[in-house]
Each structure stands twice: as C-alpha cells, then as structure tokens.
Protein backbone atom coordinates (compact mmCIF):
# COMPACT_ATOMS: atom_id res chain seq x y z
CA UNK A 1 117.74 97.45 152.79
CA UNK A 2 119.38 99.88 155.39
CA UNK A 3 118.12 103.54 156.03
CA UNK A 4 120.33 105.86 158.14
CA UNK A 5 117.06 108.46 159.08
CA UNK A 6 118.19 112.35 160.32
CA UNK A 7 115.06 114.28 161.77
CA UNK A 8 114.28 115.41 165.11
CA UNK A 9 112.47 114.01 167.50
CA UNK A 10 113.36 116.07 170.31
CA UNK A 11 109.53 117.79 170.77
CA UNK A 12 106.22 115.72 169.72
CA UNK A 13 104.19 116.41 166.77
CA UNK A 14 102.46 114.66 163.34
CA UNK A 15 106.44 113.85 161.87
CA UNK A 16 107.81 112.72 165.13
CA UNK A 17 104.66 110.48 165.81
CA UNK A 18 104.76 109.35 162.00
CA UNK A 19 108.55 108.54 162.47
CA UNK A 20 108.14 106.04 165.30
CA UNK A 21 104.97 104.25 163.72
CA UNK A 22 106.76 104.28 160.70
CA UNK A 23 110.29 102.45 162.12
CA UNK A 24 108.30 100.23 164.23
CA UNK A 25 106.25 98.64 161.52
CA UNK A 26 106.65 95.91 159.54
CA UNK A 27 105.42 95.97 156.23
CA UNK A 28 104.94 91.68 154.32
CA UNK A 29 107.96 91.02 152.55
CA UNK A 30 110.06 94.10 153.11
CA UNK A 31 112.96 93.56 155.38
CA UNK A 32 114.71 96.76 156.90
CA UNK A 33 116.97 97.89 158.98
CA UNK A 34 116.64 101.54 160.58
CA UNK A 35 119.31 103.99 161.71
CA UNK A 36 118.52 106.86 163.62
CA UNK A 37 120.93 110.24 163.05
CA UNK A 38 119.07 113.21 164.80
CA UNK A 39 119.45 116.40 163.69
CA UNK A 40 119.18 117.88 167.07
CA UNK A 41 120.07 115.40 170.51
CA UNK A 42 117.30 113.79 172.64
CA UNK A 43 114.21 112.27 171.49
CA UNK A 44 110.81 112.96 173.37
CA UNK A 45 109.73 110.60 176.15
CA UNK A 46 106.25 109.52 174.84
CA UNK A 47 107.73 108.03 171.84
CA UNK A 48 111.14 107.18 173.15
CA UNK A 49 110.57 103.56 173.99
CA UNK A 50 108.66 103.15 170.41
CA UNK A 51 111.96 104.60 168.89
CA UNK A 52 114.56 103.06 170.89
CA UNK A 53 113.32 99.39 170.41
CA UNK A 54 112.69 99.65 166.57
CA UNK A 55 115.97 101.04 165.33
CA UNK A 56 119.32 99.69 165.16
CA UNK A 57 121.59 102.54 166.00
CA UNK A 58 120.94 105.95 167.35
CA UNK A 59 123.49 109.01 167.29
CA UNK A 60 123.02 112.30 166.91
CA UNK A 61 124.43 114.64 163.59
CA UNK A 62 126.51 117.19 165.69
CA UNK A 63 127.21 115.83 169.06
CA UNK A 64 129.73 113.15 169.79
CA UNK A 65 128.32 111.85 172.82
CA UNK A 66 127.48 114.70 175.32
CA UNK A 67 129.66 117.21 173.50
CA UNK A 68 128.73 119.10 170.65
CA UNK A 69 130.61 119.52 167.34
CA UNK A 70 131.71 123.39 166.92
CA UNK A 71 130.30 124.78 163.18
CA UNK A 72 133.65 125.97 163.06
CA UNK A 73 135.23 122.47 162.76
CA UNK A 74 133.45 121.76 159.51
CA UNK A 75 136.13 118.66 158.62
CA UNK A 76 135.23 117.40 162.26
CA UNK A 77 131.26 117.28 161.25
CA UNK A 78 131.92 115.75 157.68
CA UNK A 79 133.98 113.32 159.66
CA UNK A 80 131.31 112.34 162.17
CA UNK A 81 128.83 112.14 159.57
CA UNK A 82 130.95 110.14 157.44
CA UNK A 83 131.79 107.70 160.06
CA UNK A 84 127.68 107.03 160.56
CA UNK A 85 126.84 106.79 156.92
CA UNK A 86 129.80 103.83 157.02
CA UNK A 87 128.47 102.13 160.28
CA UNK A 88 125.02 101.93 159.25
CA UNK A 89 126.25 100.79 156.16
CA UNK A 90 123.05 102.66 154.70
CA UNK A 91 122.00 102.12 151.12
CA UNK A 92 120.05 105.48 151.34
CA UNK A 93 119.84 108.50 154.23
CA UNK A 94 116.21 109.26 154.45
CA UNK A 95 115.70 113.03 155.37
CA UNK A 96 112.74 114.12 157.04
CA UNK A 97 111.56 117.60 156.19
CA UNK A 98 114.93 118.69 157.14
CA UNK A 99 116.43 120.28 154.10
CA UNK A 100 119.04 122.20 156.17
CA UNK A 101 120.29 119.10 158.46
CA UNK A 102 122.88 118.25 155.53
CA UNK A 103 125.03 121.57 154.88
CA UNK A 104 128.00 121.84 154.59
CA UNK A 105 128.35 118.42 154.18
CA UNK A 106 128.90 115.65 151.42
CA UNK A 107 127.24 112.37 151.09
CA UNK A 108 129.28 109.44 150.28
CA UNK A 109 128.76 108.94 146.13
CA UNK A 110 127.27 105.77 147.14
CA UNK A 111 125.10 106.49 148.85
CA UNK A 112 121.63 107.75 148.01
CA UNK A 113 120.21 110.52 149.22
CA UNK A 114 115.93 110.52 149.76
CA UNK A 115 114.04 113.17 150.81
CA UNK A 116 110.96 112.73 152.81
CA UNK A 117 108.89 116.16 152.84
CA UNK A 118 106.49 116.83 155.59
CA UNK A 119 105.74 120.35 155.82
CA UNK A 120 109.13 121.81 155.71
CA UNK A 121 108.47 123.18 151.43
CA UNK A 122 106.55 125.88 153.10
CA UNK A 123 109.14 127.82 155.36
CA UNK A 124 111.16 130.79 154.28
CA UNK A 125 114.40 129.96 156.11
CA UNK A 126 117.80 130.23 153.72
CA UNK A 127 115.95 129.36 150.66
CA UNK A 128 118.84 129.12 148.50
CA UNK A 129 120.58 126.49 150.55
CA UNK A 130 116.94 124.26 150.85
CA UNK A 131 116.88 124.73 147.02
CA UNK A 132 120.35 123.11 146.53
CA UNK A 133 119.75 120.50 149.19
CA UNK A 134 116.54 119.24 147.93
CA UNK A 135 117.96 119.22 143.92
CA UNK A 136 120.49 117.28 145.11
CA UNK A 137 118.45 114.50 146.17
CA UNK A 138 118.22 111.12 144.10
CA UNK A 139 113.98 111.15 144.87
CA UNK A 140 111.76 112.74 146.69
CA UNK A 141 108.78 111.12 148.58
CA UNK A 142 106.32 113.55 149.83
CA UNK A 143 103.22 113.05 152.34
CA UNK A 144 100.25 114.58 149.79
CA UNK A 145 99.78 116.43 146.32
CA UNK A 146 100.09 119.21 148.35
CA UNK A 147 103.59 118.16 149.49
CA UNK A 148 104.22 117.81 145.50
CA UNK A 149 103.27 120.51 143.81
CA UNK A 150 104.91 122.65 146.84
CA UNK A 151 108.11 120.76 145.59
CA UNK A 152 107.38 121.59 141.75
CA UNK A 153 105.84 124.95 142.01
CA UNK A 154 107.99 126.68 144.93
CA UNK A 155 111.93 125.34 144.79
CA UNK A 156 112.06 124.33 141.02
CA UNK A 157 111.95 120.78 141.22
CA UNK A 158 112.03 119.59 137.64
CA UNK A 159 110.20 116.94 135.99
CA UNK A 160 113.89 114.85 135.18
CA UNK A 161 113.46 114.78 139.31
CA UNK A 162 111.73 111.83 140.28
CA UNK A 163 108.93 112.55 143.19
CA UNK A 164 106.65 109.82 144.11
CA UNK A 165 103.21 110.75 146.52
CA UNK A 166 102.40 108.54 149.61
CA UNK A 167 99.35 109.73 151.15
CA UNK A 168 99.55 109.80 155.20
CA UNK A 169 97.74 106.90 156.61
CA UNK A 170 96.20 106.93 160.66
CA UNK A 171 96.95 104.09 162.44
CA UNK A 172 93.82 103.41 163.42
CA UNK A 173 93.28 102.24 167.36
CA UNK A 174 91.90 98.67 168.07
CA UNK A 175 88.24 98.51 167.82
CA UNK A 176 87.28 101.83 166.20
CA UNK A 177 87.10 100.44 162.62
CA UNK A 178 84.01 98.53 164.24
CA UNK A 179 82.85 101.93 164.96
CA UNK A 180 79.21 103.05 163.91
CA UNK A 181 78.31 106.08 163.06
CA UNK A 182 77.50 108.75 165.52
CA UNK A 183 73.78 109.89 166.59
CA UNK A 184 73.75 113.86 167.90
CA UNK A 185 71.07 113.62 170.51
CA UNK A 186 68.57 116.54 170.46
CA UNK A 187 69.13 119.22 173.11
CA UNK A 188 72.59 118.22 174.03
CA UNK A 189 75.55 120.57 174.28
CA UNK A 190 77.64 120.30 171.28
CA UNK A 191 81.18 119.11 171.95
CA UNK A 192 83.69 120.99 169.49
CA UNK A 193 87.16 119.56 169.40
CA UNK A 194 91.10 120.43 168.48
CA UNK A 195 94.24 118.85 168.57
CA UNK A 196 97.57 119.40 167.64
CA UNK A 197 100.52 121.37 168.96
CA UNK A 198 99.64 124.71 169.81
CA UNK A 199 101.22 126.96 167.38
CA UNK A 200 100.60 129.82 165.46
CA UNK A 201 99.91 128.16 162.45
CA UNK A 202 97.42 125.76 163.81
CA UNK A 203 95.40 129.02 163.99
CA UNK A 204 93.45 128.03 167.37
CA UNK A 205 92.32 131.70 168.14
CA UNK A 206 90.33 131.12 165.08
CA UNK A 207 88.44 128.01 166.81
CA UNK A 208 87.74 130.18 169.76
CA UNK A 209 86.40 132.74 167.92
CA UNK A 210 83.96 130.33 165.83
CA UNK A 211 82.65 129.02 169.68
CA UNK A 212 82.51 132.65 170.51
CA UNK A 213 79.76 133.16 167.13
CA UNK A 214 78.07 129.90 167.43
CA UNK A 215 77.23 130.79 171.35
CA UNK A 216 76.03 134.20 170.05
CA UNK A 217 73.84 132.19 167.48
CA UNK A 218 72.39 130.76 170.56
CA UNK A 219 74.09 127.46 170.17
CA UNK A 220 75.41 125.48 173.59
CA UNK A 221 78.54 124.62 172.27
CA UNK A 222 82.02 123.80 174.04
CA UNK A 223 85.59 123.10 172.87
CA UNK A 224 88.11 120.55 174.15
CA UNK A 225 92.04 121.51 173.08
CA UNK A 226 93.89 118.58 173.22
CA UNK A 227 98.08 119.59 173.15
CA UNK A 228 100.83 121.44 174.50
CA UNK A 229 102.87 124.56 172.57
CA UNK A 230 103.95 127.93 172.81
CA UNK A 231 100.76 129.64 171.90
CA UNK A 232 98.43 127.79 175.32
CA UNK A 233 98.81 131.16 176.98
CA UNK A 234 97.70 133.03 174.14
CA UNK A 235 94.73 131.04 174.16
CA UNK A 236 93.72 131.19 177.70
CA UNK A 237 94.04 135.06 177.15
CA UNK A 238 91.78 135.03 174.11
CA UNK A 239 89.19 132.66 175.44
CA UNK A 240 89.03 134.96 178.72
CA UNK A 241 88.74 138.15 176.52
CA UNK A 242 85.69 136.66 174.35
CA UNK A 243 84.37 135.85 177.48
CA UNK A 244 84.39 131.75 177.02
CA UNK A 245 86.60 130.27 179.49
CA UNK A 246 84.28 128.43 181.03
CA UNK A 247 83.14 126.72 177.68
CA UNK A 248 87.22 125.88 176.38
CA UNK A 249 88.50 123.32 178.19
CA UNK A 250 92.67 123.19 177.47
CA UNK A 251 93.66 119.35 177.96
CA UNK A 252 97.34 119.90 177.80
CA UNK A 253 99.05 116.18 176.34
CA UNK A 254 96.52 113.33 175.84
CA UNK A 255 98.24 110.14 175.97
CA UNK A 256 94.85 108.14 175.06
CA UNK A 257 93.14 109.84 172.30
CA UNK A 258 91.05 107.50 171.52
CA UNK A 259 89.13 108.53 174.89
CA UNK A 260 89.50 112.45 173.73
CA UNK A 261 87.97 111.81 170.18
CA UNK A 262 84.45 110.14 171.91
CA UNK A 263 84.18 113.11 173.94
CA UNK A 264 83.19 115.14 170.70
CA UNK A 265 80.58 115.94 167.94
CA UNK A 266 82.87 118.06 165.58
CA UNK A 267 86.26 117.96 165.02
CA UNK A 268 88.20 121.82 163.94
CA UNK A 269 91.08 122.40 162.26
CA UNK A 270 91.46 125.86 161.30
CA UNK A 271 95.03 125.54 160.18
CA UNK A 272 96.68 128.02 158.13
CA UNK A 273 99.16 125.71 156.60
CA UNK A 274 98.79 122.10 156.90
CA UNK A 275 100.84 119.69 154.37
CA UNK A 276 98.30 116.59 155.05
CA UNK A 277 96.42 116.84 157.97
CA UNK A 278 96.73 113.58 159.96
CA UNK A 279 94.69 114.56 163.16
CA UNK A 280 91.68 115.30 160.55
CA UNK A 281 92.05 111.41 159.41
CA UNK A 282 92.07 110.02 163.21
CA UNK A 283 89.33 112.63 164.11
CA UNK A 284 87.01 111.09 160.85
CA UNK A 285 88.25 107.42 162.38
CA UNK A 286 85.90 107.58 165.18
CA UNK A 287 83.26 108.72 163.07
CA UNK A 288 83.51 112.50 163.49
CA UNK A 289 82.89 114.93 160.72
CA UNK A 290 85.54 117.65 160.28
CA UNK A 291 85.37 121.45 159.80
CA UNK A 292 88.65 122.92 157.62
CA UNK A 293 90.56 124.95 155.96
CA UNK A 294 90.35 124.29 152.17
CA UNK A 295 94.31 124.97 151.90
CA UNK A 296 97.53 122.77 151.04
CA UNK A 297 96.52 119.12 151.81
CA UNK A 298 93.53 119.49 153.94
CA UNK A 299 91.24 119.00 150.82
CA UNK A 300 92.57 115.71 150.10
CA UNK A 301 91.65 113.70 153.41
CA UNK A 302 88.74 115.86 154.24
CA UNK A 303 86.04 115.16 151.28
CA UNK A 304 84.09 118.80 151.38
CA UNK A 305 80.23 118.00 151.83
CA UNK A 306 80.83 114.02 152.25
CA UNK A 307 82.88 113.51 155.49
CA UNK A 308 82.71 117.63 156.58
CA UNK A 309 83.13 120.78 155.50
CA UNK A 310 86.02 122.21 153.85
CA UNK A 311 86.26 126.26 154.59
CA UNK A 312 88.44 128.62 151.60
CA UNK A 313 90.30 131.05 153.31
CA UNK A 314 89.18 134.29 152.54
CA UNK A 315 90.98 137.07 155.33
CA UNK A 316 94.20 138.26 154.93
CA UNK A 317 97.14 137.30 157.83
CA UNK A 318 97.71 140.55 158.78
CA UNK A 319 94.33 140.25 160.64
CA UNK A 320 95.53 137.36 162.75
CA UNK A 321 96.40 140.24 165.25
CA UNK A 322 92.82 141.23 165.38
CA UNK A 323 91.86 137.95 166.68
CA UNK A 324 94.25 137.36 168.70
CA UNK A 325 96.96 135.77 167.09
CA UNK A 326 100.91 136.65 165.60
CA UNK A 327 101.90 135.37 162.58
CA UNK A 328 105.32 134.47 163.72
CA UNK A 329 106.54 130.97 162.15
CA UNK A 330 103.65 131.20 159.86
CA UNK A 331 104.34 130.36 156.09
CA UNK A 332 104.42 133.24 154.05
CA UNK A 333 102.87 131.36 150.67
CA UNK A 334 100.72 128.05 151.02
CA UNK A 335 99.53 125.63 148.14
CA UNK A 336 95.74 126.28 147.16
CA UNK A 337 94.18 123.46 145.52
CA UNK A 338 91.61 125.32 144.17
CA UNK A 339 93.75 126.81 141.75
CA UNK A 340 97.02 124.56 141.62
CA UNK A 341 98.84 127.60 142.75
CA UNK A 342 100.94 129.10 145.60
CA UNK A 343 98.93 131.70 147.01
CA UNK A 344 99.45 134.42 150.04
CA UNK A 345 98.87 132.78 153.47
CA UNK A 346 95.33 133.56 154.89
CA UNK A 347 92.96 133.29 157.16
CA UNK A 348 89.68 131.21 157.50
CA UNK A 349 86.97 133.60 158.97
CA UNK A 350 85.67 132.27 162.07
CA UNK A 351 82.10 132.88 161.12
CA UNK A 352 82.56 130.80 158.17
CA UNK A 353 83.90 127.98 160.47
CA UNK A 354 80.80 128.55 162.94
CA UNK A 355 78.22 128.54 160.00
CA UNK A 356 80.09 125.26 158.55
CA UNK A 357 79.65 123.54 161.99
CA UNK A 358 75.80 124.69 161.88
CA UNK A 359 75.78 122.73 158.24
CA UNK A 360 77.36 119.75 159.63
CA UNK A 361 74.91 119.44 163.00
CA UNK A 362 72.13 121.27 161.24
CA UNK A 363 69.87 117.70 161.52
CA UNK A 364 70.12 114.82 162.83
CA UNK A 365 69.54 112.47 160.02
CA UNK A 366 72.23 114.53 158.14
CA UNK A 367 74.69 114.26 161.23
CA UNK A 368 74.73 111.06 160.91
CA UNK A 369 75.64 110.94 157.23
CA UNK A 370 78.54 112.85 157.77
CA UNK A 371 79.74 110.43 160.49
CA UNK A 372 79.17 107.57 158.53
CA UNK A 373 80.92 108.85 155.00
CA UNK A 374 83.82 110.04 157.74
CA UNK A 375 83.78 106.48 158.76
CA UNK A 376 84.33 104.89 155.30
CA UNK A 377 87.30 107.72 154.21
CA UNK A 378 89.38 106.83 157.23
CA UNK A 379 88.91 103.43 156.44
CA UNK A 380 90.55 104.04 153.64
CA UNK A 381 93.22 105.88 154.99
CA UNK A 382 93.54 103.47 157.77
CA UNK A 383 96.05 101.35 155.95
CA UNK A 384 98.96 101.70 157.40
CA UNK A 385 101.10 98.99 156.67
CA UNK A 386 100.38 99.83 152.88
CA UNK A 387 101.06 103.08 153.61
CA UNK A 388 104.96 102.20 154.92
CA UNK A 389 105.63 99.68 151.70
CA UNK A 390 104.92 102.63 149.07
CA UNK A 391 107.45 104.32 150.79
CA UNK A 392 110.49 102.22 151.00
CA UNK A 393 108.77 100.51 147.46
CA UNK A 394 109.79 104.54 146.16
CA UNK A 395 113.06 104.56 148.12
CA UNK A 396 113.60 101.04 147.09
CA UNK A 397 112.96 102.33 143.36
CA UNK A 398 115.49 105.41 143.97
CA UNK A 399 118.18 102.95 145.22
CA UNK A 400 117.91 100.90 141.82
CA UNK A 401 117.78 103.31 139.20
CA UNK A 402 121.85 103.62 138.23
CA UNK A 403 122.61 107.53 139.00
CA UNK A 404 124.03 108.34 135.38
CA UNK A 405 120.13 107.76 134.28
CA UNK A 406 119.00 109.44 137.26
C-alpha cells in the first residue's frame, strides 16, 4: 500500500511528533510505502531526520522547488498536485487535520481520499469549504470519540460516512514500563508540571494561577513548563504579576523528556480544547497522576479518580482576560462528554485545579495509588505499533470498499 501524506510539519507539536513516529514504524505484516506532500515548505529540525529517512518522497503542495505556486494559477496547482498523486502512485492521500490543504483542487477518481482528524473539527475557519472537503472523503479516521462525535455532531457527517476511532497511543521510552509507582516523600516541595506548545488554548495562565492558590493554601509547590510558543511572554508576565516567578521555572524545548517527567509529582493540563491529549498519556507513563480538564478527549485517557483528576469547566472564556489570557485561536464550541454535546468553550477555574491537586497528594498511601493506576492506563495506551495497524487496517478497509457502495 502507498500513502501520499499532506500536513505540516513546519513547527513541532502532538500531530507533527505523531506523524514522524507514525511513518517511521513498522507495524507485523503491513508493508507501506510513505509520501510526504506538505501543506506548507520545511519540516522542523527535531524531527527532520525521523521524517526524512522513513518516507519515500518529499515535496511540498504549492512550491515547485524554492518557488511558490501563485493562487492565481489554479491549473498550475492542480497540475503540481496531479503530477505527485501520479509519482507516488498513491492508493490513498492521507490528510492530516488539514481540511483546507485540498481546495480548489480535484483528486484523481482513483484515488482515495482519507482523512485523518487531529484537532482541526474544532476551528471556525471557512466552515463551508471544511464541510465540503471532509464529505468528500472516502473515510475518516479520527484520534478519539471526541474526534468523532466532533465529526458527527459539528460538520454533518452522516452515518452512510464511514468513520473508524484509533485511540492515540505514547510511545513509551525504554525502561519506563519497568517503572514503579511513585512515593511523595513527606515535607518535600511539590513539583507541578506542563508541557506542550505554549498557546492560548493550552490555557497555561490557568496553571499559574492554581500554583498561585495552592501557595496561598500554604502548600510549597513549584511548576516546570516544558515548550516553546507564542504565549511564553505572556506567561513570564503573569507569573511576575501573581508574584511566583521564582516558583515557575519556563524550560523552553526539552529534547529528553523522559528526564523532565521524573522531575515531577503532578502533571497539569488545563487545556481548553484538547482532541486526545497525548502529553497526559506520557505524563501517566512515568507514573504521574494527572490534573484536567473534563472536555473533548481528555476524559478518555485520563480515568477521573483512578489515574487523576478530571476538572468540568465551569467559567466562561470571556474571563480568560481576567487571568491573564486572550482567547485568540481558541475554539469557539468544544465536545463535552458529559453530555455528548457541543458546548460553549470554557474555562477550568484555577481553584478547582489547585483543590484537585490537594486530592491527588492529599496522602501518601493514596499518592501512590494514583501513580500506580496511572501506570497500568498508559500501559495500555503504550501500544504503539497496534496503534499504527488500526490505522492503515481502516485506510486499508476504505481502499477496498468499491466507491459505488461507498
């Protein structure tokens, strides 16, 4: 089977990191060959040499070499394109959360057409066209339920549709699934963690805000901010005006997380739309229990009560000023599995986060049983190689099914 992939790679986060594990494993008894098309030139050095030496071809959608392909020569694109597709010889393109990457242009007849959501479901951008795009696809493979029901309940995909779930898996680093579970020493500062891109979404002021409470509670806390984005500076600001900057400690890129993830006792993520939450599995890999958002697929990796604590939101965005943060790029509408139902975006109230963290670390004997349930879910989650041969098994299944009875 040959895949011609378009997504961008060009900055790093979870579907840049997932797209180079993904391409460079090799699931039993499933030979493919991977194209790379990206929807915008250059692909990020930390995963570059991953990339480069697991796919067979790499060109980008609207540059021919160094020189980029004007909109206005639409029959230049659909060339371009055209002359990939019939390189690669692809039985299917694969699009990654990239609805838009394809318009104004056809797909060969036959050729199948797979898309591959990630998180994109929940943006507002030219709805109309993402619609069309999406319905025009012969399947749909998404990351989580949430992924899924975003699909169903918020562009219209019918049940004729075929959309197949493939639960993220963490490719877990050599010699943590030995792990044991963790022991919170008595009287020791309590190491808080984060990591992920640093965007509005990812709603860090939040975190810095639940340190801020639990240091008021009389708690000796600290957080550790692993990543790099456009919202660091906002950060530093926030932690200086709550008075905290020398209890956050901003990390910038971490190369080895592994090394980042024994550092800590908790693991955040106060995200205020997050499709699967990936970072939450590796965080629960080395044994750490995880405080959350209950929203979109947070819910599913992170087992409330059992492996942490999952946190409804209950404040409405247009506080996220208040506290520090703007809602720019932030999803309007998110999927709440409480209530199978797309909902406003909101906020989790950092005291709620602060009190969850006291439940989690509230004993030691308790502690521990966190750690140890966190333990046994990532285990589960920890197959990756499974994880890779559902997917091309669905795209596989896509390919087969004659399009008349598709």
């Amino acid at each position: 089977m040959k895949l011609l992939h378009l997504v961008s790679l060009r900055e790093v986060g979870g579907i840049q990191r997932d797209f180079a594990n993904f391409v460079s494993a090799s699931p039993a008894g499933r030979a493919v060959e991977h194209h790379l098309l990206l929807t915008r030139p250059g692909i990020a050095e930390a995963i570059a040499p991953q990339v480069r030496s697991s796919v067979a071809s790499i060109r980008a959608l609207r540059h021919w070499g160094t020189l980029e392909i004007p909109a206005g020569l639409p029959m230049v694109r659909q060339w371009w394109f055209q002359r990939a597709v019939k390189r690669s010889q692809a039985d299917a393109i694969v699009l990654w959360s990239a609805p838009r990457a394809l318009q104004h242009i056809d797909v060969p007849p036959s050729t199948r057409l797979i898309y591959y959501e990630h998180g994109a479901a929940w943006f507002n951008r030219d709805t109309d066209e993402v619609a069309r795009q999406v319905k025009r696809a012969d399947g749909i493979v998404c990351n989580s339920n949430a992924s899924a029901r975003m699909m169903r309940l918020r562009w219209g995909v019918g049940a004729a549709q075929p959309v197949v779930v493939c639960p993220n898996a963490v490719v877990m680093p050599t010699g943590v699934s030995a792990a044991a579970p963790r022991s919170l020493p008595p009287g020791a500062r309590l190491t808080l963690g984060m990591a992920g891109r640093l965007e509005s979404l990812k709603g860090g002021v939040l975190a810095l805000h639940a340190l801020r409470a639990l240091l008021d509670h009389g708690v000796d806390a600290r957080l550790l901010v692993a990543g790099t984005g456009p919202d660091r500076a906002r950060l530093e600001q926030q932690a200086a005006s709550l008075e905290i900057s020398e209890r956050v400690e901003f990390l910038g890129f971490v190369d080895q997380m592994q090394s980042f993830y024994a550092r800590l006792d908790v693991f955040l993520c106060p995200s205020i739309r997050e499709p699967f939450g990936l970072v939450c599995a590796e965080a629960m890999a080395h044994g750490l229990p995880v405080v959350c958002s209950a929203v979109d697929g947070l819910p599913e990796v992170v087992l409330d009560g059992v492996t942490g604590v999952c946190v409804p939101p209950s404040l409405p965005l247009t506080d996220y000023g208040a506290y520090g943060g703007v809602a720019d790029g932030v999803p309007a509408h998110v999927y709440d599995p409480a209530s199978d139902a797309i909902r406003p975006a909101r906020l989790v109230d950092p005291a709620s986060l602060a009190n969850a963290v006291l439940a989690v670390t509230a004993d030691e004997a308790g502690y521990a049983r966190f750690s140890g349930a966190a333990l046994e879910r990532a285990g589960v989650l920890a197959d990756y190689a499974g994880h890779v041969g559902d997917v091309l098994d669905a795209i596989r299944s896509f390919i087969d099914v004659p399009r008349e009875a598709a």
